[in-house]
C-alpha atoms as a PDB file:
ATOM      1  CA  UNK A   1    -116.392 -44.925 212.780  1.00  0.00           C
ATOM      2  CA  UNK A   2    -114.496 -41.505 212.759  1.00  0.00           C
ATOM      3  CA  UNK A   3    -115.531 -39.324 209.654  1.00  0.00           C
ATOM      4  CA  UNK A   4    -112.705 -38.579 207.178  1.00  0.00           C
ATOM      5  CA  UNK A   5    -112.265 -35.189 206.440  1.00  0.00           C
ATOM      6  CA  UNK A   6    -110.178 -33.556 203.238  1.00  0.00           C
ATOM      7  CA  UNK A   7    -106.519 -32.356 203.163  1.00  0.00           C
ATOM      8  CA  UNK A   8    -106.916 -30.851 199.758  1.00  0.00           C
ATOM      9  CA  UNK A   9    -106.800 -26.653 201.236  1.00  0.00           C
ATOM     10  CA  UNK A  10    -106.793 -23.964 198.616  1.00  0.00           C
ATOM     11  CA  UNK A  11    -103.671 -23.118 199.331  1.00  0.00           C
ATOM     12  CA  UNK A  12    -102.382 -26.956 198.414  1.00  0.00           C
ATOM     13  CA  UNK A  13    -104.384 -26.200 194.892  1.00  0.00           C
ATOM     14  CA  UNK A  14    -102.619 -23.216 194.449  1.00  0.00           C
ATOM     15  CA  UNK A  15     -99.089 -24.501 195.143  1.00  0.00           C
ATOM     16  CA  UNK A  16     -99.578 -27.649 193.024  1.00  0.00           C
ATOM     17  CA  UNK A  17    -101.038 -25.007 190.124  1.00  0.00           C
ATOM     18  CA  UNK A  18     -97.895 -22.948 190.544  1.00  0.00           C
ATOM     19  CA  UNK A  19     -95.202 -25.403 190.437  1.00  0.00           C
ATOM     20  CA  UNK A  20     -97.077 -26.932 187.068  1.00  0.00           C
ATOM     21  CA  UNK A  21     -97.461 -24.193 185.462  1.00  0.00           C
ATOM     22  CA  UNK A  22     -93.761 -23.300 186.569  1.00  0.00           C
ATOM     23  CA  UNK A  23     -92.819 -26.690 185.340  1.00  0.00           C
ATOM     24  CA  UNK A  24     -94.807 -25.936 181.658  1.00  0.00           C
ATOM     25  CA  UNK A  25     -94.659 -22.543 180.672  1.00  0.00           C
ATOM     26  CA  UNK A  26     -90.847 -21.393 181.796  1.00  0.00           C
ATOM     27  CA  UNK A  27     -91.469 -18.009 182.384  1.00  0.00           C
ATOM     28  CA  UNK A  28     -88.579 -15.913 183.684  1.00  0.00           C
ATOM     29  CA  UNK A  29     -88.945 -13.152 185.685  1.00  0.00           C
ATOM     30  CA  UNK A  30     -89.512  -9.630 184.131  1.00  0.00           C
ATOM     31  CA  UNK A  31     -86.645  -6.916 184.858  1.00  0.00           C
ATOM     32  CA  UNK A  32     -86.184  -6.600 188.594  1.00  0.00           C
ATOM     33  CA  UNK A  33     -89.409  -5.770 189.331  1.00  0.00           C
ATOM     34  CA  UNK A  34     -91.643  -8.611 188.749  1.00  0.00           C
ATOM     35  CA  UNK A  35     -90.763 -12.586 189.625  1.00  0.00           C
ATOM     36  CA  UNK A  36     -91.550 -15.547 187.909  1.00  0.00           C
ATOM     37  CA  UNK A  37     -93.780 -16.671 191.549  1.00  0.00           C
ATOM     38  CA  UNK A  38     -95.465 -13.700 191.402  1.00  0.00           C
ATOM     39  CA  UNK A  39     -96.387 -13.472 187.326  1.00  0.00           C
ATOM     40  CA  UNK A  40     -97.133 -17.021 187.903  1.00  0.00           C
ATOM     41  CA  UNK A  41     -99.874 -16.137 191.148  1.00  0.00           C
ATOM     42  CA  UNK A  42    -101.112 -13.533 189.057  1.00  0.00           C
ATOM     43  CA  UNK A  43    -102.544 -15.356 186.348  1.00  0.00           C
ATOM     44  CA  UNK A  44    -103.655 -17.959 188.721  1.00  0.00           C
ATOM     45  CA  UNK A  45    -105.302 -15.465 190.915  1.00  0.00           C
ATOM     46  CA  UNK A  46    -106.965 -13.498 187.846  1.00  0.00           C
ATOM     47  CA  UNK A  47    -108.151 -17.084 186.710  1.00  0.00           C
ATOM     48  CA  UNK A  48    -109.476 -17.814 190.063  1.00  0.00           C
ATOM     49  CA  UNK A  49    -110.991 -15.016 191.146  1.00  0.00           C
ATOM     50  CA  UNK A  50    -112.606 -13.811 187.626  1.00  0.00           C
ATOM     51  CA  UNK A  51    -111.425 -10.026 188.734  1.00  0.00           C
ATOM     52  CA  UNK A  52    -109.704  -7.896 186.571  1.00  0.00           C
ATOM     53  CA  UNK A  53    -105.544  -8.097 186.459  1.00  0.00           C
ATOM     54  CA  UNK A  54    -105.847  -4.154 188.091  1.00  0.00           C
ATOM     55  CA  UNK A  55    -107.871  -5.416 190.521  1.00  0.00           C
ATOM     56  CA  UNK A  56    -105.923  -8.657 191.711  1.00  0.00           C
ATOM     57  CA  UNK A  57    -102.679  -6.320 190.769  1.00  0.00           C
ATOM     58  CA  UNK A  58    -103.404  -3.443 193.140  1.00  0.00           C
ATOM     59  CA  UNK A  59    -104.956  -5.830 196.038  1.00  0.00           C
ATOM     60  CA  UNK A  60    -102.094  -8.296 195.943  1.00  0.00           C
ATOM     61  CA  UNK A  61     -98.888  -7.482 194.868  1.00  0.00           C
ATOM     62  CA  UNK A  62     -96.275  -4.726 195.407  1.00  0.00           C
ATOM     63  CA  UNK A  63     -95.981  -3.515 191.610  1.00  0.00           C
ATOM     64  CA  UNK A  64     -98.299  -1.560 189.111  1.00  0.00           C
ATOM     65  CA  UNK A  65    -101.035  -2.840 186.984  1.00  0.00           C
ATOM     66  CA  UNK A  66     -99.017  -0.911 183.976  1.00  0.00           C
ATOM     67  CA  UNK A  67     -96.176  -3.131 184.868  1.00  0.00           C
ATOM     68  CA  UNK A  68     -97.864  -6.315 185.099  1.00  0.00           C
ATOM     69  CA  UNK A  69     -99.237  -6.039 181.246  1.00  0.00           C
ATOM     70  CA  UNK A  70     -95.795  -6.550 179.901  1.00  0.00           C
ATOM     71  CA  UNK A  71     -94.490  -8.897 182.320  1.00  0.00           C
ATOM     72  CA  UNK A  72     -97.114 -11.035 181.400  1.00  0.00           C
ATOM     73  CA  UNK A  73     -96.939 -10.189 177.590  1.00  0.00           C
ATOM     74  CA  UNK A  74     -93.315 -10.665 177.333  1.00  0.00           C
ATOM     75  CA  UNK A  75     -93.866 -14.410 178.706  1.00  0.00           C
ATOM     76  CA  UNK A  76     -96.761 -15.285 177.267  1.00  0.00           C
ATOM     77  CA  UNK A  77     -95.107 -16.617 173.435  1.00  0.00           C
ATOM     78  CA  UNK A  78     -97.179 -17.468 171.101  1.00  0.00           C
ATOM     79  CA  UNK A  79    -100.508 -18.449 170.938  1.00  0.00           C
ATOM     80  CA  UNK A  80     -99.372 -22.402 169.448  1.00  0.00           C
ATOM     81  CA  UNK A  81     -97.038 -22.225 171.774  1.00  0.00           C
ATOM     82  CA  UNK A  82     -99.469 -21.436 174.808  1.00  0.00           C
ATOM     83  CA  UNK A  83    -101.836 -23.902 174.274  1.00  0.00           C
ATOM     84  CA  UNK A  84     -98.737 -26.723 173.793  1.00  0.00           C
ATOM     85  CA  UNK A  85     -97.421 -25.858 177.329  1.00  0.00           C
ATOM     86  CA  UNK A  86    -100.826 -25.525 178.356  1.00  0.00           C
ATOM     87  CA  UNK A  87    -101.628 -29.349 177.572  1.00  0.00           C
ATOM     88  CA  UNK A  88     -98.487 -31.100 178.082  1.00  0.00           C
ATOM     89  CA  UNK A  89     -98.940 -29.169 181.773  1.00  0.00           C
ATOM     90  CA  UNK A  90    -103.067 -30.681 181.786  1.00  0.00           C
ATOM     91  CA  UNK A  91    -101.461 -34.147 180.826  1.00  0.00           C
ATOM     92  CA  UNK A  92     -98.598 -33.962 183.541  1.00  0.00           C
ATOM     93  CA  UNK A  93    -101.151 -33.280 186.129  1.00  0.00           C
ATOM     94  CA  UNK A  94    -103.923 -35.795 184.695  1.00  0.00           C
ATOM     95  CA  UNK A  95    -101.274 -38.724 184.335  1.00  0.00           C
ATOM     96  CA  UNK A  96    -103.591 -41.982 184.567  1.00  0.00           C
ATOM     97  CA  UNK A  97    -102.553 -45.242 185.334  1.00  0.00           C
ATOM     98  CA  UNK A  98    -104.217 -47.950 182.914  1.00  0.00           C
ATOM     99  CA  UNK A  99    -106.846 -48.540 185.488  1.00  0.00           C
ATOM    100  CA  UNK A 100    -107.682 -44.862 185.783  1.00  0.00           C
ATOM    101  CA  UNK A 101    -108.529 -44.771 182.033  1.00  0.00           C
ATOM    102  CA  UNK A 102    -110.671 -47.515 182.262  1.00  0.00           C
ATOM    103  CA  UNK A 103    -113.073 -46.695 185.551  1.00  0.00           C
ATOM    104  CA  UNK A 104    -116.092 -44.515 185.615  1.00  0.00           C
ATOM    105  CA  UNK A 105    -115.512 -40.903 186.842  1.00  0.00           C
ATOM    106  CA  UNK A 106    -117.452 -38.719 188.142  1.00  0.00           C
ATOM    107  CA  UNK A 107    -117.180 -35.104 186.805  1.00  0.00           C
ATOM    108  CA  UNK A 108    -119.091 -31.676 188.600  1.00  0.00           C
ATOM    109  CA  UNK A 109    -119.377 -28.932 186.046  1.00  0.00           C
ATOM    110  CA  UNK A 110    -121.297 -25.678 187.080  1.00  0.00           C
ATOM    111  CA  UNK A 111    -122.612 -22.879 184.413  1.00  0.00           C
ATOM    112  CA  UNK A 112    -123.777 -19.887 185.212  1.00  0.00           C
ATOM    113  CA  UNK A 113    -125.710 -18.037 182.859  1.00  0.00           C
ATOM    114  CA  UNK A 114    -125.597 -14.212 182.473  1.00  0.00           C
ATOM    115  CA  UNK A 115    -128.910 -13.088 181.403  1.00  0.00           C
ATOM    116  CA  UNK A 116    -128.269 -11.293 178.109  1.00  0.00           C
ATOM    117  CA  UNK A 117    -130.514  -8.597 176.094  1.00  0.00           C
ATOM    118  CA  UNK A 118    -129.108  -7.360 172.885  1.00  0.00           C
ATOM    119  CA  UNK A 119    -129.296  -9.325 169.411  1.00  0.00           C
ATOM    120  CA  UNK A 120    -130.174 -12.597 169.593  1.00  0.00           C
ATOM    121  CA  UNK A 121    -128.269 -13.478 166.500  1.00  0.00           C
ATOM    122  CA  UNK A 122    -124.764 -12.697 168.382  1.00  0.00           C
ATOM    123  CA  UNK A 123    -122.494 -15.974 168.521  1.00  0.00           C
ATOM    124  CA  UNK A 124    -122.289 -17.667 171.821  1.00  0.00           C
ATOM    125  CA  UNK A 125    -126.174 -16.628 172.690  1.00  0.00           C
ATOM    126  CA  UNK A 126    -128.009 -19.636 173.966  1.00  0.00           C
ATOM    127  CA  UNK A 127    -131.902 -20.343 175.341  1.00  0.00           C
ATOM    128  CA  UNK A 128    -133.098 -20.697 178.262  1.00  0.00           C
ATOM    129  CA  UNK A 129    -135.631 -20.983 180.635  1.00  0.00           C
ATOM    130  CA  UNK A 130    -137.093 -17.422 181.187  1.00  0.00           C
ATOM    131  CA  UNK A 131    -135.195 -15.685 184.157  1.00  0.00           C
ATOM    132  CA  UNK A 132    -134.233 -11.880 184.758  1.00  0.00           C
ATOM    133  CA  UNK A 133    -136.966 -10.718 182.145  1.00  0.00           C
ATOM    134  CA  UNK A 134    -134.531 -12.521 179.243  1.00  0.00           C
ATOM    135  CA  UNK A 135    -135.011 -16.249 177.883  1.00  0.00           C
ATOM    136  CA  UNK A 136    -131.469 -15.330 176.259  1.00  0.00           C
ATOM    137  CA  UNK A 137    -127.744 -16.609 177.807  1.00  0.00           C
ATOM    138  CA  UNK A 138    -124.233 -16.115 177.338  1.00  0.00           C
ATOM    139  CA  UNK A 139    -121.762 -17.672 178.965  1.00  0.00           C
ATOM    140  CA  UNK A 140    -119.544 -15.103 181.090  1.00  0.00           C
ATOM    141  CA  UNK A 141    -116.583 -17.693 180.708  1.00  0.00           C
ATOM    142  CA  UNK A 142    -116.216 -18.099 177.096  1.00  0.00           C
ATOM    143  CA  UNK A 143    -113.798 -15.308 175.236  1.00  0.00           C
ATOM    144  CA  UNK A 144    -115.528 -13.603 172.226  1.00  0.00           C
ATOM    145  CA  UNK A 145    -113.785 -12.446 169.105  1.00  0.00           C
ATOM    146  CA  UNK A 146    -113.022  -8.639 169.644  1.00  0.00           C
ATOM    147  CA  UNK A 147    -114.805  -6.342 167.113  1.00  0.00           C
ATOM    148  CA  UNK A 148    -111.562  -3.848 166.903  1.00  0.00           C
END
């Protein structure tokens, strides 16, 4: 029997991620200089490649970093707002039929853990097994308050 093989590319997750998110958050592009296509592969590349919006900015795309910051900030709304798009956009893509929400799924997550040495008392600090001379973790993915 001939081995199947996958279609889904990168590039096929990207354009289905775009056109979503296109679909769900309406941004418009920014003055002449920025598109909505590119804001929109911005964020998805800064999401995807956990660089820096300079970095992805300067590697990628034909304007400034400087200009970037308000494209994205004028589009953005507010915060309600965001997170509304954001789930009608999850629950566009996840649309289950009644069987779907019935079966058993099977789910991958991976967590890296970022070794972490300064007070153990911070929020978001978990335990661990000992590794990097630190039994202490935090998360590089979850967003701490600011102390401004």
């Amino acid at each position: 029997m001939r081995r199947g093989y996958s279609t889904i590319t990168p590039a096929v997750v990207h354009a289905l991620s775009r056109r979503t998110l296109a679909r769900a958050l309406g941004w418009t592009d920014y003055k002449q200089s920025v598109t909505r296509t590119q804001l929109l592969d911005l964020v998805l590349l800064v999401a995807g490649t956990t660089r820096t919006r300079f970095a992805v900015v300067t590697r990628y795309f034909g304007f400034s970093h400087q200009t970037a910051r308000p494209a994205v900030r004028a589009n953005l709304g507010s915060r309600d707002q965001l997170t509304a798009r954001l789930v009608d956009a999850l629950r566009g893509v996840a649309r289950f039929t009644r069987r779907d929400r019935t079966r058993r799924w099977t789910c991958a997550i991976d967590v890296h853990y970022v070794p972490f040495y300064g007070d153990r008392s911070t929020p978001g600090i978990i335990g661990g097994p000992k590794k990097a001379g630190t039994s202490f973790f935090h998360l590089p993915c979850v967003r701490r308050p600011r102390s401004d």
